[in-house]
C-alpha atoms as a PDB file:
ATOM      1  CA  UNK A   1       3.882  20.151 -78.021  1.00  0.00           C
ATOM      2  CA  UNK A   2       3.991  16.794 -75.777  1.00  0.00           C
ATOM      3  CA  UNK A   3       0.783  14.485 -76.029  1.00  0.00           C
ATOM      4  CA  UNK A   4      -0.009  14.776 -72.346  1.00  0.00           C
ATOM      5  CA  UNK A   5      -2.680  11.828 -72.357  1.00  0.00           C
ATOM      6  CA  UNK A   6       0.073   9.282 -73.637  1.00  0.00           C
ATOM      7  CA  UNK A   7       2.582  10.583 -70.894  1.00  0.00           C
ATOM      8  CA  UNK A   8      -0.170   9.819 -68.222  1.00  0.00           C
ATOM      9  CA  UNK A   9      -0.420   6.882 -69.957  1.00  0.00           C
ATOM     10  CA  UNK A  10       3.466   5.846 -70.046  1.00  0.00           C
ATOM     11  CA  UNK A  11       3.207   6.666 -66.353  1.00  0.00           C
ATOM     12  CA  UNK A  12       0.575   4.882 -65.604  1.00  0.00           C
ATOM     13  CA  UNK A  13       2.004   1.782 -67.858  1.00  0.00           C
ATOM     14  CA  UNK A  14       5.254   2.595 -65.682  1.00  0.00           C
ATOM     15  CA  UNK A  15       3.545   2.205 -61.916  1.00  0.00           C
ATOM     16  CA  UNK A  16       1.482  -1.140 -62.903  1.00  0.00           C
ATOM     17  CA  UNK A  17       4.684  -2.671 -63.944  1.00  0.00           C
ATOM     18  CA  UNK A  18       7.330  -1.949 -61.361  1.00  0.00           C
ATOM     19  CA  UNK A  19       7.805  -3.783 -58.241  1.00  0.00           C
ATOM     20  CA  UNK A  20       8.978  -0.934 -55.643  1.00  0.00           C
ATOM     21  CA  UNK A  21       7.642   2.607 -55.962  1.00  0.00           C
ATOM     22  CA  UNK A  22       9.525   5.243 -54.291  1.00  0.00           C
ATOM     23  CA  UNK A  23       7.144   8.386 -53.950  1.00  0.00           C
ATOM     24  CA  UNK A  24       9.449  11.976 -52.870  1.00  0.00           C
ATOM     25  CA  UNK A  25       8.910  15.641 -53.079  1.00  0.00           C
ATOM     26  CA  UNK A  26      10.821  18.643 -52.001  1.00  0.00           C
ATOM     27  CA  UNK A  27      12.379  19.927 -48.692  1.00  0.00           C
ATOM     28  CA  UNK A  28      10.111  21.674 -46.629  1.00  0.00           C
ATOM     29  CA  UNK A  29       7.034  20.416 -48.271  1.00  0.00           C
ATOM     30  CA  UNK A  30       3.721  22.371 -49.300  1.00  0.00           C
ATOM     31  CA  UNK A  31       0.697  21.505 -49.466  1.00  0.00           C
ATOM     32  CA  UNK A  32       0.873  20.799 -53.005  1.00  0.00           C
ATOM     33  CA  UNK A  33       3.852  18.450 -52.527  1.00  0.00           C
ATOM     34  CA  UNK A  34       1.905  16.365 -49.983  1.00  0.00           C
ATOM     35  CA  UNK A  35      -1.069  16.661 -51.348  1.00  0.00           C
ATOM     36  CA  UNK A  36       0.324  15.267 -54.753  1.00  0.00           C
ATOM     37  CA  UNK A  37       2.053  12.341 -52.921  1.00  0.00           C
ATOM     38  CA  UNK A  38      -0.486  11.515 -50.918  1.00  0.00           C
ATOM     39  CA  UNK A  39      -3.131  11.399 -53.667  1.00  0.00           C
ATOM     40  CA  UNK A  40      -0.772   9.091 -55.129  1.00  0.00           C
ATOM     41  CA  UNK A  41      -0.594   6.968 -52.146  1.00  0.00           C
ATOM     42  CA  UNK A  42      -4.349   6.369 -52.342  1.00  0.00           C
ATOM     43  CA  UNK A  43      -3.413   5.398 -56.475  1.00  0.00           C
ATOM     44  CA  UNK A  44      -0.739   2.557 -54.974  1.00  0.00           C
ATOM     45  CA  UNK A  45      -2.715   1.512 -51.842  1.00  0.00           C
ATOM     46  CA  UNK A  46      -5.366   0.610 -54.471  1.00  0.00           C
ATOM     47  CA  UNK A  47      -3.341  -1.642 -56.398  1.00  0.00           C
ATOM     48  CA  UNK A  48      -1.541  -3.613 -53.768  1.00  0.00           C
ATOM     49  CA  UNK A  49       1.911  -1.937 -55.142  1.00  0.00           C
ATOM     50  CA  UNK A  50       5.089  -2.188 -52.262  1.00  0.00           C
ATOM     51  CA  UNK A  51       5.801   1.686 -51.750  1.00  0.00           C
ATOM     52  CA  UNK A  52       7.815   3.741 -49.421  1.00  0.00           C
ATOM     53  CA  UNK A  53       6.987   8.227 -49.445  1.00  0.00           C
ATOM     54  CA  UNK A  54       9.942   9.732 -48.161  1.00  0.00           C
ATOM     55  CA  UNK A  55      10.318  13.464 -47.773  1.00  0.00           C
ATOM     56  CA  UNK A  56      13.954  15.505 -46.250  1.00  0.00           C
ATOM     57  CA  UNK A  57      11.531  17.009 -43.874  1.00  0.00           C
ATOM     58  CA  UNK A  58       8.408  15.969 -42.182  1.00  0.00           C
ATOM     59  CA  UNK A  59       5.565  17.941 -42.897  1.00  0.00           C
ATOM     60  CA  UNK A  60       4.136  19.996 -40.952  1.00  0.00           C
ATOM     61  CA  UNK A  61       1.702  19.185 -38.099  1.00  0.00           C
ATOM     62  CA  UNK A  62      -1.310  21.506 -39.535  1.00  0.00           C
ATOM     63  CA  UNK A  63      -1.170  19.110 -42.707  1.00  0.00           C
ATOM     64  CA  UNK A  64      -2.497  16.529 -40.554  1.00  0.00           C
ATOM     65  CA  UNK A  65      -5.791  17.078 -42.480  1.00  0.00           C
ATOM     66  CA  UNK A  66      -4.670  15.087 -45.969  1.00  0.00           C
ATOM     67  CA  UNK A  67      -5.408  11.787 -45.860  1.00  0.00           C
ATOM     68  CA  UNK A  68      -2.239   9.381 -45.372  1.00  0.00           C
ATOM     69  CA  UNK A  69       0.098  11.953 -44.595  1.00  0.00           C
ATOM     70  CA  UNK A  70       1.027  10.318 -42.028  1.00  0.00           C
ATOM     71  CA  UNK A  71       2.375   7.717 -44.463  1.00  0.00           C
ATOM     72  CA  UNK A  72       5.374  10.162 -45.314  1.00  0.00           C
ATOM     73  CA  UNK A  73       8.614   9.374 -43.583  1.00  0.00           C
ATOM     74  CA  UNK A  74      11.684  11.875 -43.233  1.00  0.00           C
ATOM     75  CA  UNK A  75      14.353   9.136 -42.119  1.00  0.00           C
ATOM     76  CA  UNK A  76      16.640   7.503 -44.540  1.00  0.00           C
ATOM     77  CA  UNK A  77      17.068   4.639 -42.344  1.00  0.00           C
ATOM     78  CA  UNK A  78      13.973   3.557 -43.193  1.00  0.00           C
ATOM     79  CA  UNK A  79      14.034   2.073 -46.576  1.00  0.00           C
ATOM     80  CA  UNK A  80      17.454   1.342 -48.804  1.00  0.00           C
ATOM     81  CA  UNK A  81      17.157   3.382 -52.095  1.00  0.00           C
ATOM     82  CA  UNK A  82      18.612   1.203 -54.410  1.00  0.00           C
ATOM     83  CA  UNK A  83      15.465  -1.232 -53.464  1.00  0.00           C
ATOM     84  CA  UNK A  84      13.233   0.748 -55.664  1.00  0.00           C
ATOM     85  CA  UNK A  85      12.748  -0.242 -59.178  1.00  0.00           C
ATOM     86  CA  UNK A  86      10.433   3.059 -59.586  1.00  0.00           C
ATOM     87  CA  UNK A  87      11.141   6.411 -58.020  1.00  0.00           C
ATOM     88  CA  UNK A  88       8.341   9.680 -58.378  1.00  0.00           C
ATOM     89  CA  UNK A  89       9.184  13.146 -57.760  1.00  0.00           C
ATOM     90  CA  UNK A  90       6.365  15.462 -57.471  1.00  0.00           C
ATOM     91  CA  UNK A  91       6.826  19.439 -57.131  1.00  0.00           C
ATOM     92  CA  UNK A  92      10.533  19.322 -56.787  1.00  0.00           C
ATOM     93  CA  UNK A  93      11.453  22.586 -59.237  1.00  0.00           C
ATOM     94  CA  UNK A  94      15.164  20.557 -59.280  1.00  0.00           C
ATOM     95  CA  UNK A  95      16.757  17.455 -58.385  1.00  0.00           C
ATOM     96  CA  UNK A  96      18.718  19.520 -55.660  1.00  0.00           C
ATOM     97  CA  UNK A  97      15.418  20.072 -53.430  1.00  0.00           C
ATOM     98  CA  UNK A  98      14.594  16.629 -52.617  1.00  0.00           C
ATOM     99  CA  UNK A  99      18.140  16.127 -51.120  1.00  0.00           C
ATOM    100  CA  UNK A 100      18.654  12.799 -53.223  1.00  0.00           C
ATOM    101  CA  UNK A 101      20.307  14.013 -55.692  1.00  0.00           C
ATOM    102  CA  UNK A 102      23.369  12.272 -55.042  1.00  0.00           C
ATOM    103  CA  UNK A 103      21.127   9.237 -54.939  1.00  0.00           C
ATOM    104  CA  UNK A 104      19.243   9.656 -58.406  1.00  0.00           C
ATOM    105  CA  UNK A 105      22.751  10.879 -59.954  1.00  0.00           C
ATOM    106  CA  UNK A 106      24.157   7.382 -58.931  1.00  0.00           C
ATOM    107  CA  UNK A 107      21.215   5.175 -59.510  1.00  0.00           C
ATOM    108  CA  UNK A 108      21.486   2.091 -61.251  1.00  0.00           C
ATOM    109  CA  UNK A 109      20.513   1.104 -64.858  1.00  0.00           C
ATOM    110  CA  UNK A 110      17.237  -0.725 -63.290  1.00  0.00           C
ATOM    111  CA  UNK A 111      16.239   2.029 -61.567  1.00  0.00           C
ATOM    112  CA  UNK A 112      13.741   4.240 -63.387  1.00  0.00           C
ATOM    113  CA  UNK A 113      13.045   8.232 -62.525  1.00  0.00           C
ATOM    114  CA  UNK A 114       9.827  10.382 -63.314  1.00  0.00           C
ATOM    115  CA  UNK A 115       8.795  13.849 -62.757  1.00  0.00           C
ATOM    116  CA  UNK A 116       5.444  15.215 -61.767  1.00  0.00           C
ATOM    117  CA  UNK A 117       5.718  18.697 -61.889  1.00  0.00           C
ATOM    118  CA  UNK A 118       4.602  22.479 -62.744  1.00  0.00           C
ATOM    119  CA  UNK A 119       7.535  24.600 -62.234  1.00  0.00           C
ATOM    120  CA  UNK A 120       9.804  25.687 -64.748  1.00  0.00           C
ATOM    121  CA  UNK A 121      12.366  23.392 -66.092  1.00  0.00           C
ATOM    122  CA  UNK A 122      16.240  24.384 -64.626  1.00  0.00           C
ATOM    123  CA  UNK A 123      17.536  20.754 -64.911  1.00  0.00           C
ATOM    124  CA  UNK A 124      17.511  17.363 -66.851  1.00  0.00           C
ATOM    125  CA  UNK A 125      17.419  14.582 -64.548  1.00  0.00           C
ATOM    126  CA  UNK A 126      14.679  12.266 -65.005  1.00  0.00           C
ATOM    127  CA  UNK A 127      13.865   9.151 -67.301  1.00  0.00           C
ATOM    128  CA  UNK A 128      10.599  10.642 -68.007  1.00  0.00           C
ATOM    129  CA  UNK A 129       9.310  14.117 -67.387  1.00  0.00           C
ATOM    130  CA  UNK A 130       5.651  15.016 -66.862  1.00  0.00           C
ATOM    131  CA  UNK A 131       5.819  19.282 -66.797  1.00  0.00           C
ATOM    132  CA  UNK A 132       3.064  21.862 -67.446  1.00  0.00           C
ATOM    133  CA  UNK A 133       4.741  25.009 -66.289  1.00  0.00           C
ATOM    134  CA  UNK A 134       0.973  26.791 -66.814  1.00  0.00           C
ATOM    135  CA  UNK A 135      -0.722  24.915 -64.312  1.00  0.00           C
ATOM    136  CA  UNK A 136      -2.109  26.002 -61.062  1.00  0.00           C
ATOM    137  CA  UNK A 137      -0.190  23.348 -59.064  1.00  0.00           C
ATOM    138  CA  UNK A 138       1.445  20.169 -59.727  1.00  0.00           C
ATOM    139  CA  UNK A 139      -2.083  18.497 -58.063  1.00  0.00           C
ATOM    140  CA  UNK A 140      -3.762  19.636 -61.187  1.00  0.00           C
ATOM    141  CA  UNK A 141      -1.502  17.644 -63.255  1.00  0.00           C
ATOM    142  CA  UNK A 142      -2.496  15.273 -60.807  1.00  0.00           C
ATOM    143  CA  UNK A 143      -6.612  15.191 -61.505  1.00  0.00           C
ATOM    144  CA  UNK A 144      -5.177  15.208 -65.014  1.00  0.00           C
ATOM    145  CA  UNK A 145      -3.622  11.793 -64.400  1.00  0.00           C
ATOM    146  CA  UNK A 146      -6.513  10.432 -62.336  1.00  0.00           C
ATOM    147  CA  UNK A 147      -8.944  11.099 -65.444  1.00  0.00           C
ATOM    148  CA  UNK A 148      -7.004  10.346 -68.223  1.00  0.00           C
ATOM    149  CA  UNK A 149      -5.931   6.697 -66.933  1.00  0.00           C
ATOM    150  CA  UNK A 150      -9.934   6.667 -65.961  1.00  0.00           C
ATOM    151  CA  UNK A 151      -8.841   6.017 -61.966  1.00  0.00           C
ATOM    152  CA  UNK A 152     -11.582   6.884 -60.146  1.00  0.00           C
ATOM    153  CA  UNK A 153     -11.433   9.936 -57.782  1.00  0.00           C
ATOM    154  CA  UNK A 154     -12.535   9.202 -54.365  1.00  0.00           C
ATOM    155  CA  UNK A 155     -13.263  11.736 -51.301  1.00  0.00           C
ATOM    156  CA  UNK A 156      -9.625  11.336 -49.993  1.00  0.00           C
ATOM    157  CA  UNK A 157      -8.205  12.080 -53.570  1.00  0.00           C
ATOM    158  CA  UNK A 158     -10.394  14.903 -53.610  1.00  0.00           C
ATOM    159  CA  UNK A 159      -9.266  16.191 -50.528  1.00  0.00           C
ATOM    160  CA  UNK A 160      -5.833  15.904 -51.244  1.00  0.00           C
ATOM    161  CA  UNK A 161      -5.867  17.306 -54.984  1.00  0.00           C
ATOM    162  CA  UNK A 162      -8.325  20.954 -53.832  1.00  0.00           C
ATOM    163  CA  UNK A 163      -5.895  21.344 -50.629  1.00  0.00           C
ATOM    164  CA  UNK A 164      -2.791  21.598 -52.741  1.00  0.00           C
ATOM    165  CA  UNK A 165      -4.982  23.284 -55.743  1.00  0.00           C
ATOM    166  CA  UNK A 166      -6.068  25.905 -52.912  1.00  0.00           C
ATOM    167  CA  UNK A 167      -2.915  26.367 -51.853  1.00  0.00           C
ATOM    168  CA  UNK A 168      -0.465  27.145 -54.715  1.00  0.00           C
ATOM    169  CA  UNK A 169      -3.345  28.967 -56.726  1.00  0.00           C
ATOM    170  CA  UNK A 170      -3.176  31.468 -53.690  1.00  0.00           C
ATOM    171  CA  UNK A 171      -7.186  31.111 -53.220  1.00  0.00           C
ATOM    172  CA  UNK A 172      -7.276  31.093 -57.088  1.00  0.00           C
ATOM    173  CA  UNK A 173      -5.553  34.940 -56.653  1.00  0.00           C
ATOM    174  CA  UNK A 174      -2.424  33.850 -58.380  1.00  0.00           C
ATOM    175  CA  UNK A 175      -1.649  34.304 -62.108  1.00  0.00           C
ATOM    176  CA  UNK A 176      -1.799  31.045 -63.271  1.00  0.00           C
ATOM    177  CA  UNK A 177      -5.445  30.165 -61.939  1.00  0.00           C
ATOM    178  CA  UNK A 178      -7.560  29.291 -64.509  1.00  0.00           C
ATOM    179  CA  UNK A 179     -11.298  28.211 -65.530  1.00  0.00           C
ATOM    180  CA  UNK A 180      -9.688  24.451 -65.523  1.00  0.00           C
ATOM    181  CA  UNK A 181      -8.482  25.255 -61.839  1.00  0.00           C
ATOM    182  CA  UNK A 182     -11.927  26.552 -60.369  1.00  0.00           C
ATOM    183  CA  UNK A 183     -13.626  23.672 -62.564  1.00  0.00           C
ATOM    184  CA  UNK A 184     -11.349  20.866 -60.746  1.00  0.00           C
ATOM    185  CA  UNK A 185     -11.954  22.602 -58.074  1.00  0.00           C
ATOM    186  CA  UNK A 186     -15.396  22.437 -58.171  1.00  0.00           C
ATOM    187  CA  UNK A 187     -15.639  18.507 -59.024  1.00  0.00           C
ATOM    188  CA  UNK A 188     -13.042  18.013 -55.733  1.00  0.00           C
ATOM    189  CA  UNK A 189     -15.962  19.368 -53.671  1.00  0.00           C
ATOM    190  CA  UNK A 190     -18.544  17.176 -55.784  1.00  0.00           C
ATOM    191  CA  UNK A 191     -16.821  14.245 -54.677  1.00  0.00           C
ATOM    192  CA  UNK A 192     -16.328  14.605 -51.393  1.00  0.00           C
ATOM    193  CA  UNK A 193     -13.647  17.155 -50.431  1.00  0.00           C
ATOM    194  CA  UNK A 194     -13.781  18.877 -47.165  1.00  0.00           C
ATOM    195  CA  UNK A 195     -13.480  22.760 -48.399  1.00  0.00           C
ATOM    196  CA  UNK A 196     -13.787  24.231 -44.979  1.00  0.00           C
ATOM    197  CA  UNK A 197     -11.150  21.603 -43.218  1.00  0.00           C
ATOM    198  CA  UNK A 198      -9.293  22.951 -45.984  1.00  0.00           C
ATOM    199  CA  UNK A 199      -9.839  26.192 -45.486  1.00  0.00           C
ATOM    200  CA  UNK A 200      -9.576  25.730 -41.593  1.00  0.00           C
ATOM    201  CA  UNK A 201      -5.923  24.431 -41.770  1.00  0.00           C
ATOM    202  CA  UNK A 202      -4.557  25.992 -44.244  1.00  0.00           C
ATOM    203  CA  UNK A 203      -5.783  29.621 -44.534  1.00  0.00           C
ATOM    204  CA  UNK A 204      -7.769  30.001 -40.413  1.00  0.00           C
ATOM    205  CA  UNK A 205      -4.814  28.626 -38.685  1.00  0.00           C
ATOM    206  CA  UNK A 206      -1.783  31.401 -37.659  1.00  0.00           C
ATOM    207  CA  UNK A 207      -1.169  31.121 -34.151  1.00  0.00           C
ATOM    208  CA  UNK A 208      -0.401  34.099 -31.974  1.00  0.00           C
ATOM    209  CA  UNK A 209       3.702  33.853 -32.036  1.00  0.00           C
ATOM    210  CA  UNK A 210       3.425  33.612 -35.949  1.00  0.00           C
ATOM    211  CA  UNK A 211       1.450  36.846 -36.268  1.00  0.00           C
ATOM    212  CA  UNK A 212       3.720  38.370 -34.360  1.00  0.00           C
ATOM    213  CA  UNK A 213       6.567  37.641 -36.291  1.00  0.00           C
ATOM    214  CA  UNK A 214       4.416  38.308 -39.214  1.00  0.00           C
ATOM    215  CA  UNK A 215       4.189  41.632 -37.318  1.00  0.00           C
ATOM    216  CA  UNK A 216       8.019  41.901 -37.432  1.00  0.00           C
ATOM    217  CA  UNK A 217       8.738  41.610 -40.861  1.00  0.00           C
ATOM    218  CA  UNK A 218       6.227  43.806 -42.171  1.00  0.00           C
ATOM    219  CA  UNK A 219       7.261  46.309 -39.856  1.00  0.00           C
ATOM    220  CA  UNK A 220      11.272  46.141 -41.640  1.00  0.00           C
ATOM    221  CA  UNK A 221       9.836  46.480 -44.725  1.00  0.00           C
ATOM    222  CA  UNK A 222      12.154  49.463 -46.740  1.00  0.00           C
ATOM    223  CA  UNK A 223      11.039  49.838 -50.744  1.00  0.00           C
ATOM    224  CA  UNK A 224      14.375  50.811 -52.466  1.00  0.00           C
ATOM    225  CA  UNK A 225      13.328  53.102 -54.814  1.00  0.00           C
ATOM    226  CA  UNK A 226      15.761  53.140 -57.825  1.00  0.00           C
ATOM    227  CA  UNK A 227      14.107  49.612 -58.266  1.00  0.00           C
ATOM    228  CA  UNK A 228      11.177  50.272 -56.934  1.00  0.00           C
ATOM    229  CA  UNK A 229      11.558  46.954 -55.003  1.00  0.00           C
ATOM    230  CA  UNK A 230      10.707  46.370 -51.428  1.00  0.00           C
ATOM    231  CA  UNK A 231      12.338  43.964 -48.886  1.00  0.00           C
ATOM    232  CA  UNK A 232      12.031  42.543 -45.434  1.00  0.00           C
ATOM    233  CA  UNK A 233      14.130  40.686 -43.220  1.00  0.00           C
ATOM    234  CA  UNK A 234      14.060  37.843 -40.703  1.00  0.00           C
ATOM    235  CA  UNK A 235      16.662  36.463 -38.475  1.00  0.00           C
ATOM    236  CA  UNK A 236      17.096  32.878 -37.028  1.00  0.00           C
ATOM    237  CA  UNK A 237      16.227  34.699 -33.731  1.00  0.00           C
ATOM    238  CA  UNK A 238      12.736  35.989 -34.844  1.00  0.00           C
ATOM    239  CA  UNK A 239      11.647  32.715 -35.759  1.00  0.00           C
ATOM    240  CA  UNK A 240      12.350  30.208 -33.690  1.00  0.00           C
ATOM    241  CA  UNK A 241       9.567  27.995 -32.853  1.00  0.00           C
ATOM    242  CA  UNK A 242       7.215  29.022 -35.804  1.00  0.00           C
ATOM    243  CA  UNK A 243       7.122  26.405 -38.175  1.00  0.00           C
ATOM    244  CA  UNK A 244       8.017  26.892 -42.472  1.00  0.00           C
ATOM    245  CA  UNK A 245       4.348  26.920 -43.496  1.00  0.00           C
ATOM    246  CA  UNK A 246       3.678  30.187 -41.121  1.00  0.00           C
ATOM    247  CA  UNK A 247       6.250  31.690 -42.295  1.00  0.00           C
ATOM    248  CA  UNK A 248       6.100  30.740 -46.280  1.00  0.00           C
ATOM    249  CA  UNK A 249       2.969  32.789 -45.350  1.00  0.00           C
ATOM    250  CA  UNK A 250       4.545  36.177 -45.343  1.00  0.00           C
ATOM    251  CA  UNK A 251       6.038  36.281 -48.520  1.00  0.00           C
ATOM    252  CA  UNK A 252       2.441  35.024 -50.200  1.00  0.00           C
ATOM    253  CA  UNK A 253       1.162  38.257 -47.983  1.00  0.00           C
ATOM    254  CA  UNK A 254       3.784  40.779 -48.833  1.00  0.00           C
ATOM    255  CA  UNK A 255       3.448  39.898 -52.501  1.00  0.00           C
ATOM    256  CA  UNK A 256       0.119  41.773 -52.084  1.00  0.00           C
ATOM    257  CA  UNK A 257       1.778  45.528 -51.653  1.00  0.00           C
ATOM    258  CA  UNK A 258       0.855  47.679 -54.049  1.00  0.00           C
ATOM    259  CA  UNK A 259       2.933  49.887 -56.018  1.00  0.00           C
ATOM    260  CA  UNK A 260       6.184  47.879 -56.103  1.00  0.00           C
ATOM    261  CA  UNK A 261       7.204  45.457 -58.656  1.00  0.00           C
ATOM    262  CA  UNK A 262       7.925  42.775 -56.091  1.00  0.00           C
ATOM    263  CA  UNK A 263       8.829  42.415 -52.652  1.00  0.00           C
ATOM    264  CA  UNK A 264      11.939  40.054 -51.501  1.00  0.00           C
ATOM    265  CA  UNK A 265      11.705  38.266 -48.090  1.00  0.00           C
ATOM    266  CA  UNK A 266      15.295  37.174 -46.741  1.00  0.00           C
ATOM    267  CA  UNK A 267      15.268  35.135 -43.807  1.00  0.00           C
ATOM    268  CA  UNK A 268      17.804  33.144 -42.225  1.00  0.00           C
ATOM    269  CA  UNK A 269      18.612  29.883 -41.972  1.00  0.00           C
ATOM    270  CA  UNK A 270      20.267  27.195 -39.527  1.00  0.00           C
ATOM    271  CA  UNK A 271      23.988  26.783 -40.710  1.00  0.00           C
ATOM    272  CA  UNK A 272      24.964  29.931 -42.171  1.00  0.00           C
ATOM    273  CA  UNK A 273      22.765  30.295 -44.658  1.00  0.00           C
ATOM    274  CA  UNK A 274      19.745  33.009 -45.749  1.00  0.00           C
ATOM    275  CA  UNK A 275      16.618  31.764 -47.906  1.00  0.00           C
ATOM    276  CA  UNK A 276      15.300  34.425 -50.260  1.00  0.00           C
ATOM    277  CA  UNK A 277      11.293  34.171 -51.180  1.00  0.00           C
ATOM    278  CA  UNK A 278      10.315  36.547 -54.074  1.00  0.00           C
ATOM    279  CA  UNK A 279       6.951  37.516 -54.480  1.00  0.00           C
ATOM    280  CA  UNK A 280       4.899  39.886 -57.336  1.00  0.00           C
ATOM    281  CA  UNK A 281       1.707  40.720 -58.923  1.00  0.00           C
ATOM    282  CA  UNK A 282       3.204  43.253 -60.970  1.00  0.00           C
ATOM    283  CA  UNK A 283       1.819  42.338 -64.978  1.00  0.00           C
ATOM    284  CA  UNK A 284       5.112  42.841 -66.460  1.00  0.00           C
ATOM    285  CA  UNK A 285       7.897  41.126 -63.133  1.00  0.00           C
ATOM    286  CA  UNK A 286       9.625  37.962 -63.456  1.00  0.00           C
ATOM    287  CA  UNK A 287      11.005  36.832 -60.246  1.00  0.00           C
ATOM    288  CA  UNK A 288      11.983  33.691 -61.863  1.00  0.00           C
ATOM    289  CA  UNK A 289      15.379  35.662 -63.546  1.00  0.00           C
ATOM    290  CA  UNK A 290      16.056  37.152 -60.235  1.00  0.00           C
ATOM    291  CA  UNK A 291      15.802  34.234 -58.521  1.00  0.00           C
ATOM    292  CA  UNK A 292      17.980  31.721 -60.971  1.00  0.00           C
ATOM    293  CA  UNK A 293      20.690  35.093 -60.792  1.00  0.00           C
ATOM    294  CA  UNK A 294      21.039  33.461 -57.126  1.00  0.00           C
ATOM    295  CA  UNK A 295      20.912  29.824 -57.849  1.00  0.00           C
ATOM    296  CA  UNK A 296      17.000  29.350 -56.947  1.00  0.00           C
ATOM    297  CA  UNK A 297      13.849  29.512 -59.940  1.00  0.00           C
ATOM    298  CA  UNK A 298      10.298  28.938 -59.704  1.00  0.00           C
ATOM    299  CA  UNK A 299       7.283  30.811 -61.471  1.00  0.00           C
ATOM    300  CA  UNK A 300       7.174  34.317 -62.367  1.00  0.00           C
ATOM    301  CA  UNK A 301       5.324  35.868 -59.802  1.00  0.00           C
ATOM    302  CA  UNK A 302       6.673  33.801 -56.832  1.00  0.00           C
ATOM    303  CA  UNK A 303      10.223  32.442 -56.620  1.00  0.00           C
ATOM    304  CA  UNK A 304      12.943  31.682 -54.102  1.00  0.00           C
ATOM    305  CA  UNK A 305      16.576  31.075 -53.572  1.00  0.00           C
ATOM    306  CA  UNK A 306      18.892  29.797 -51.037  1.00  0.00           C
ATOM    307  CA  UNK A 307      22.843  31.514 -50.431  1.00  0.00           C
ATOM    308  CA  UNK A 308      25.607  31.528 -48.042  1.00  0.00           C
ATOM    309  CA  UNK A 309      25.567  34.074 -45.545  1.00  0.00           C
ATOM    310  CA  UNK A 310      24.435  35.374 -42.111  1.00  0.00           C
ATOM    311  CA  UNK A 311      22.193  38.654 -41.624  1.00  0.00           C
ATOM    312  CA  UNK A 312      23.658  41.645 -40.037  1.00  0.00           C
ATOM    313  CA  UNK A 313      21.839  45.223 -38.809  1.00  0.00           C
ATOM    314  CA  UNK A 314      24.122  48.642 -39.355  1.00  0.00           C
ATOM    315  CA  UNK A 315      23.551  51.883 -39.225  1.00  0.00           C
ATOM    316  CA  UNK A 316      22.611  51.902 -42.725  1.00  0.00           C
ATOM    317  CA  UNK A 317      20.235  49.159 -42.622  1.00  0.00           C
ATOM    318  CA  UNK A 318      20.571  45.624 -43.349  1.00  0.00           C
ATOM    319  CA  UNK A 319      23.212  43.385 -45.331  1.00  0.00           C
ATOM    320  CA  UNK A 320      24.294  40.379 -46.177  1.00  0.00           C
ATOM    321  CA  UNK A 321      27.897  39.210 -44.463  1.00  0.00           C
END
């Protein structure tokens, strides 16, 4: 088993020493992939270190709540990779999501990669690896790092740390929640975090045109009953103009039907392609081994995938052409 406290420490050792930090997460970012750069943002902005967060896409605009979000850029032009001595990836689940890959395949022997992260391993691509698959969220690794390199945790840490804790725990309704989540959680709000913000802009926030789509897919929803396995579908068409968060949404929803062993959401993507989003609270289902089948992974009971291919409606019901 890995000594966690000296890999905080290594990490830690790693971030005092280098001269250009280069903080990234996935594509269409979470909560818990803001909140974890941005609570490392507040670690860098405390030491004077040069840094430059850079994310494929720009979050979205109800994030505005975590402090420096603001902070994370989604242009390229921007900054010059090879500039960075020092390059953190938080929440990724694979090299592949944060779009650099061909960046961090081709980096140079000065050039030094870790990863922050919860989900299952698929991939070896970093320097140094930083991976507790049980946790809630990667931001509970990231309270792990604040204490065990004694860094004190201020109210915009907090903030950031029980948004993405909130967030990827489901409420603390997901499997992996755990006594050490709702006790982080707990000492967030002692020191200073703003639970119903949170709450407010993450959980109180669908707007009319998302619930209606909402509406849609749950009204396409067919259980196939030699798997007993239910899907939905959404086209490019049905969700124009709602952004990913509202729509990641559905599949955390749909994952609450009972009597199925999971429930698949595909919905379609801009240049021919369809994103799959498993869901489950079924004891025994791993979406995970469905979801690597297609190419994608992530945690048992929520998982998702990406393939080639355009949604069509027949007689018959839907397919994939």
């Amino acid at each position: 088993m890995p000594d966690y406290k000296l890999l905080h420490n290594k990490i830690y050792a790693k971030i005092k020493s280098a001269e250009k930090i280069l903080l990234t997460t996935h594509e269409k970012p979470d909560i818990d992939a803001v909140g974890s750069v941005c609570a490392f943002i507040e670690i860098l902005e405390n030491l004077g270190k040069p840094y430059f967060a850079y994310c494929y896409d720009a979050p979205p605009r109800q994030f505005n709540f975590i402090p420096h979000i603001e902070k994370i850029k989604s242009d390229k032009n921007l900054y010059n990779f090879n500039e960075f001595d020092l390059i953190i990836i938080f929440d990724a689940g694979g090299m592949k999501r944060t779009r650099l890959d061909e960046e961090i395949i081709n980096k140079n022997k000065n050039q030094f990669v870790i990863e922050i992260d919860h989900h299952p391993k698929i991939e070896e691509f970093s320097d140094l690896e930083l991976r507790i698959a049980s946790a809630s969220s990667t931001t509970e690794i990231i309270y792990d790092f604040f204490k065990l390199n004694n860094i004190k945790i201020n109210k915009n840490t907090a903030n950031c740390i029980l948004a993405g804790i909130l967030a990827d725990s489901g409420n603390f309704i997901f499997p992996a929640t755990s006594d050490k989540t709702i006790d982080i959680s707990s000492q967030m709000l002692v020191r200073g975090a703003n639970l119903p913000a949170i709450m407010k802009n993450t959980l109180h926030n669908k707007s009319l045109s998302a619930l209606k789509i909402w509406g849609k897919a749950m009204a396409r929803i067919k259980i196939n009953k030699n798997y007993n396995f239910a899907y939905t579908v959404l086209t490019w068409e049905d969700a124009a103009g709602v952004n990913e968060e509202d729509l990641e949404g559905i599949s955390n929803f749909l994952g609450n039907l009972h009597g199925v062993k999971g429930v698949l959401l595909l919905r379609e993507q801009p240049g021919g392609t369809i994103r799959g989003s498993l869901r489950s609270s079924h004891p025994s289902a791993n979406m995970t081994l469905l979801a690597q089948v297609l190419g994608g992974g992530g945690h048992a009971k929520a998982s998702g995938f990406t393939i080639a291919g355009k949604l069509e409606k027949t007689a018959k019901g839907w397919r994939v052409i």
